[in-house]
C-alpha atoms as a PDB file:
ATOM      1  CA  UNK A   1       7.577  57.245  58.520  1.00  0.00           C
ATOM      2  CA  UNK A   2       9.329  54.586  56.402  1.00  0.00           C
ATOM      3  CA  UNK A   3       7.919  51.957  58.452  1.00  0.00           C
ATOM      4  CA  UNK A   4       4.355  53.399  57.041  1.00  0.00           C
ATOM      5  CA  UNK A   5       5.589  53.251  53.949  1.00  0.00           C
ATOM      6  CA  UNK A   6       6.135  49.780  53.876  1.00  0.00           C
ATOM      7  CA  UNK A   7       3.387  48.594  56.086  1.00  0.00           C
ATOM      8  CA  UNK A   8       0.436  50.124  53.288  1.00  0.00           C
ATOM      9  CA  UNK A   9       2.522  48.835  50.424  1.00  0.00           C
ATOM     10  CA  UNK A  10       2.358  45.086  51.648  1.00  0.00           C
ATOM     11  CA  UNK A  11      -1.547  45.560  53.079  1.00  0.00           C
ATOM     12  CA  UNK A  12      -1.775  47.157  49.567  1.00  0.00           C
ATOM     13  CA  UNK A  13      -0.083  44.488  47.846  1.00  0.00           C
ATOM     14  CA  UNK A  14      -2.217  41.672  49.498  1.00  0.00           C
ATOM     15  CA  UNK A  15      -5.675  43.583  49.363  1.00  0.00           C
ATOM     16  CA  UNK A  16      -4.764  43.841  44.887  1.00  0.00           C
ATOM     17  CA  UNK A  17      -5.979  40.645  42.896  1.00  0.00           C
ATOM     18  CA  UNK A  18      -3.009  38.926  41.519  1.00  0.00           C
ATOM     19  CA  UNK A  19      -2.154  39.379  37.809  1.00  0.00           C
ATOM     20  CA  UNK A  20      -0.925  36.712  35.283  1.00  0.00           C
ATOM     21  CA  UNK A  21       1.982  37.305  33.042  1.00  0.00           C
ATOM     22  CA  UNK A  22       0.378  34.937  30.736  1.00  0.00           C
ATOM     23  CA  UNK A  23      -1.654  36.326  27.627  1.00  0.00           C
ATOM     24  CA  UNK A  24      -5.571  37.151  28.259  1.00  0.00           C
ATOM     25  CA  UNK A  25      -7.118  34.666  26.310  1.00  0.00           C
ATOM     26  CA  UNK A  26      -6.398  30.779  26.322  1.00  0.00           C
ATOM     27  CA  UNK A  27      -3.494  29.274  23.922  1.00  0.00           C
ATOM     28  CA  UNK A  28      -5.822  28.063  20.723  1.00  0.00           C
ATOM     29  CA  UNK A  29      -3.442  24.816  18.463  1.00  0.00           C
ATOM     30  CA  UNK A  30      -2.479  25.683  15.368  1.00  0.00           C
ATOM     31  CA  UNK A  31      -5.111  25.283  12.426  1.00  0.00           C
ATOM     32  CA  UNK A  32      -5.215  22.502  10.656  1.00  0.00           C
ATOM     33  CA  UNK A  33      -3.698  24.400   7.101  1.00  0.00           C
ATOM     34  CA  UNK A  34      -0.723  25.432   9.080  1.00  0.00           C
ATOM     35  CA  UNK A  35       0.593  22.142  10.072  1.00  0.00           C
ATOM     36  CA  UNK A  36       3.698  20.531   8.189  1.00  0.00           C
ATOM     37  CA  UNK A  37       3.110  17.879   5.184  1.00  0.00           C
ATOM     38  CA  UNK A  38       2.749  14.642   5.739  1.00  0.00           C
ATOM     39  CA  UNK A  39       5.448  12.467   4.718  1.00  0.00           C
ATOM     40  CA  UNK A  40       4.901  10.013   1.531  1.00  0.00           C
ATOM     41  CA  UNK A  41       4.134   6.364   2.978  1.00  0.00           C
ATOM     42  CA  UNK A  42       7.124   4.909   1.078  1.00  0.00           C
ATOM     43  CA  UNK A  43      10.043   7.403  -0.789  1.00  0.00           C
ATOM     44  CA  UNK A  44       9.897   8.373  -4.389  1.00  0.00           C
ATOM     45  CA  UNK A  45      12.695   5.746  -5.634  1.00  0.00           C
ATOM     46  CA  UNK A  46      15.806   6.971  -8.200  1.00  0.00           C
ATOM     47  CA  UNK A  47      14.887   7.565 -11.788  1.00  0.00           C
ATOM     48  CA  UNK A  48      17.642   4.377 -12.204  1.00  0.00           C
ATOM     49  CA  UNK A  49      14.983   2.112  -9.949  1.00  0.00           C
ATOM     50  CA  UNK A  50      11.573   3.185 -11.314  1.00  0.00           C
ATOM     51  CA  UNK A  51      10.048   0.548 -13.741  1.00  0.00           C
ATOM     52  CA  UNK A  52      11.145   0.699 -17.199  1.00  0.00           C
ATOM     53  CA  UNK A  53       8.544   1.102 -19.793  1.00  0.00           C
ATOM     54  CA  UNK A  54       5.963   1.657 -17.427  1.00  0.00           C
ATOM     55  CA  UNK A  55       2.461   1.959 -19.725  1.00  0.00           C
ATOM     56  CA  UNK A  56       3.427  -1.608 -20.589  1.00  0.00           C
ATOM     57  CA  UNK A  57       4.170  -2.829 -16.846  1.00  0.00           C
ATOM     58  CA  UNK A  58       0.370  -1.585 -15.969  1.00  0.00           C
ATOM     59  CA  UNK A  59      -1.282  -3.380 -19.014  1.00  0.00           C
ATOM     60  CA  UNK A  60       0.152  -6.431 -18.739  1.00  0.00           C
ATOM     61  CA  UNK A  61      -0.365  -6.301 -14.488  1.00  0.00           C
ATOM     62  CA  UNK A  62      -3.998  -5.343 -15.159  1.00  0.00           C
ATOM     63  CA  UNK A  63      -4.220  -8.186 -17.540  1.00  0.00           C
ATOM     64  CA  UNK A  64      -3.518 -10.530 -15.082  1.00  0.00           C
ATOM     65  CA  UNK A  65      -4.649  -9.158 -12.046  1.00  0.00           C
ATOM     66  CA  UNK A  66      -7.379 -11.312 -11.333  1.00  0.00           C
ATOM     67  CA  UNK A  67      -4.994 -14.409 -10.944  1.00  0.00           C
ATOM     68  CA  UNK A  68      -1.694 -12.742 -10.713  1.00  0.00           C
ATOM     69  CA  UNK A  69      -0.382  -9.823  -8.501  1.00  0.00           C
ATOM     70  CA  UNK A  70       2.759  -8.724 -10.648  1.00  0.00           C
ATOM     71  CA  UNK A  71       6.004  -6.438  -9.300  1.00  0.00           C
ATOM     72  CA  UNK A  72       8.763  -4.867  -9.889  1.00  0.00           C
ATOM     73  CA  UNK A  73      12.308  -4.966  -8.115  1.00  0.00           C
ATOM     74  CA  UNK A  74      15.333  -3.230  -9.282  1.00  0.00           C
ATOM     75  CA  UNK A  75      18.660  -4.589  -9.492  1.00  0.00           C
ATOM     76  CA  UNK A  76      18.224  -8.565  -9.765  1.00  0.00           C
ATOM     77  CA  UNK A  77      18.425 -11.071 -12.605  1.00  0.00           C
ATOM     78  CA  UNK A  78      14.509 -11.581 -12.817  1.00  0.00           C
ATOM     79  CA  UNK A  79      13.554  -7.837 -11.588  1.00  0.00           C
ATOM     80  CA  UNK A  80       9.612  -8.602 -13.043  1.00  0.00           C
ATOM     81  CA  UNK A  81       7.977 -11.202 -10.296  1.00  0.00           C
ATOM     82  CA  UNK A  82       4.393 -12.391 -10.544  1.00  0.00           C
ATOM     83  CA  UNK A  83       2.443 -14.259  -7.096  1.00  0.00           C
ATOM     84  CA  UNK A  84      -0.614 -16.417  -7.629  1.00  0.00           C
ATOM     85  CA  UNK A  85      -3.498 -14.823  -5.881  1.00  0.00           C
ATOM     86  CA  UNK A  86      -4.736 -18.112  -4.975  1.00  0.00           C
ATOM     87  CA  UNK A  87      -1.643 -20.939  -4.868  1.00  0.00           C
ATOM     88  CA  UNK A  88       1.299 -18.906  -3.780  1.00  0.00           C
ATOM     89  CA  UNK A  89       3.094 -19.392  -7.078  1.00  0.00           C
ATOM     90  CA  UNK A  90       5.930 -17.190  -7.795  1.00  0.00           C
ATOM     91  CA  UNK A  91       6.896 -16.907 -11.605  1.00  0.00           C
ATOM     92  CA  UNK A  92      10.205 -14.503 -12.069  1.00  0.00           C
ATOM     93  CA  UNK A  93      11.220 -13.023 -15.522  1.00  0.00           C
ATOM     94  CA  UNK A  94      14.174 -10.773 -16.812  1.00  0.00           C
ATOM     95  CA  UNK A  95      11.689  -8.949 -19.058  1.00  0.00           C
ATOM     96  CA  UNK A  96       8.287  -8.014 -19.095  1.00  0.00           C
ATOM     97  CA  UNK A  97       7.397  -9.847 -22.521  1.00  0.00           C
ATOM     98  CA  UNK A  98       8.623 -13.127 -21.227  1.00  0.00           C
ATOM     99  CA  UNK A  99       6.781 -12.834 -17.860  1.00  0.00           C
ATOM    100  CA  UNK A 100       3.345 -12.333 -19.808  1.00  0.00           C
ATOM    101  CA  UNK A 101       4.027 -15.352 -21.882  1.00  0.00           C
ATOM    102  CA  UNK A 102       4.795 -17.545 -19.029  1.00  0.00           C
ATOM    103  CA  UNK A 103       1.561 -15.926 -17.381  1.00  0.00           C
ATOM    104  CA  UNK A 104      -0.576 -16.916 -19.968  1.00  0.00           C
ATOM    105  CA  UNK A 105       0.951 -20.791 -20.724  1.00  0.00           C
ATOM    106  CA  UNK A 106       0.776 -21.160 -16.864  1.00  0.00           C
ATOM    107  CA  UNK A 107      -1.670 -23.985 -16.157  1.00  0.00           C
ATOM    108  CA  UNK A 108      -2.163 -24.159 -11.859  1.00  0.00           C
ATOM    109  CA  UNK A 109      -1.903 -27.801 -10.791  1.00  0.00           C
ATOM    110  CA  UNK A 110      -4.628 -29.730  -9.117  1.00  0.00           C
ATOM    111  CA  UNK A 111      -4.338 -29.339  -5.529  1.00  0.00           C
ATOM    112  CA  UNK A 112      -5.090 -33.026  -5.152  1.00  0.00           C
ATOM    113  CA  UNK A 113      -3.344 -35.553  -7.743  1.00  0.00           C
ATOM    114  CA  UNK A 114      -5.542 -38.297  -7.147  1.00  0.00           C
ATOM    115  CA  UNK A 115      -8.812 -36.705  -7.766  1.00  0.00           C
ATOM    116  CA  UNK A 116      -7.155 -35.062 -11.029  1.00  0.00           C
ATOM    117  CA  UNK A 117      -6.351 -38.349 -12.164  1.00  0.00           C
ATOM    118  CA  UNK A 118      -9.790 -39.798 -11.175  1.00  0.00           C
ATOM    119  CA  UNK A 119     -11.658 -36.997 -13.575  1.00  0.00           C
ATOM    120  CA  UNK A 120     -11.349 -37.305 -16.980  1.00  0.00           C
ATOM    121  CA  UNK A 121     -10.790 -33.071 -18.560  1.00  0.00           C
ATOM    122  CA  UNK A 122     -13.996 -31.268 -19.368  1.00  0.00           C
ATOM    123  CA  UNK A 123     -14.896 -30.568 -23.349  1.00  0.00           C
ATOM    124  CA  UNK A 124     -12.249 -32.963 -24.416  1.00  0.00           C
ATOM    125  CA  UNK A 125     -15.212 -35.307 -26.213  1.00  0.00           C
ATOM    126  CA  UNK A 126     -18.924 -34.163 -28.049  1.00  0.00           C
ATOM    127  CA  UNK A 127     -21.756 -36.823 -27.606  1.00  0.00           C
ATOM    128  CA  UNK A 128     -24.180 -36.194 -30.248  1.00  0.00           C
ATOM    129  CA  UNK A 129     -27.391 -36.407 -28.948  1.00  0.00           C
ATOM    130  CA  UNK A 130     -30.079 -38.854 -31.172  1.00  0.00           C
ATOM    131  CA  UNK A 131     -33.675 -38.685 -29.958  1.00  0.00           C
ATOM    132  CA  UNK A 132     -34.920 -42.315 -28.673  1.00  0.00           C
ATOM    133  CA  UNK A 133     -37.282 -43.622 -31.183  1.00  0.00           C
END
């Protein structure tokens, strides 16, 4: 009798689909509202290493931001640093009201001397202009 037993519970057993353990419906990812933040690109620096007198800082950057990109880097002598957008010039300044001076007076040499020489400056002389008789 035993040997019955077990002979319909295996043809039972292998006639019986097989079941998954796994849930019913597929695994969907996560929406997109439920992932993590992103990190910030670069960190939020120390309150001792942000840029003092900022409103300043921007004015006198966007002043000069068509020739001049202008930073800021904590801790050195000349933490205020401007780059000529077109030369490569690098003019350094303890303080911000220096820097803009030195911005302004900058003149960018000629990039060749001997055709600077070979012009005489623009505007320097009026002609006055007399009708020929």
């Amino acid at each position: 009798m035993r040997f019955l037993y077990l002979l319909v519970s295996l043809l039972l057993a292998m006639a019986t689909p097989v079941r998954r353990t796994g849930p019913a419906q597929p695994v969907l990812p996560a929406p997109r509202h439920a992932a993590p933040p992103r990190r910030q690109a670069r960190p939020i620096p120390a309150p001792e290493a942000r840029i003092p007198n900022y409103p300043a800082f921007a004015e006198t950057a966007e002043t000069h931001s068509p020739l001049w990109e202008i930073t800021y880097e904590y801790g050195g002598r000349a933490p205020y640093t401007a780059r000529h957008r077109a030369n490569g010039t690098i003019v350094a300044a303890g303080d911000l009201a220096t820097l803009d001076w030195a911005l302004y007076a900058y003149v960018v040499p000629p990039t060749n001397p001997d055709i600077a020489r070979a012009r005489p400056p623009r505007g320097g002389r009026a002609r006055a202009y007399a009708p020929a008789p």
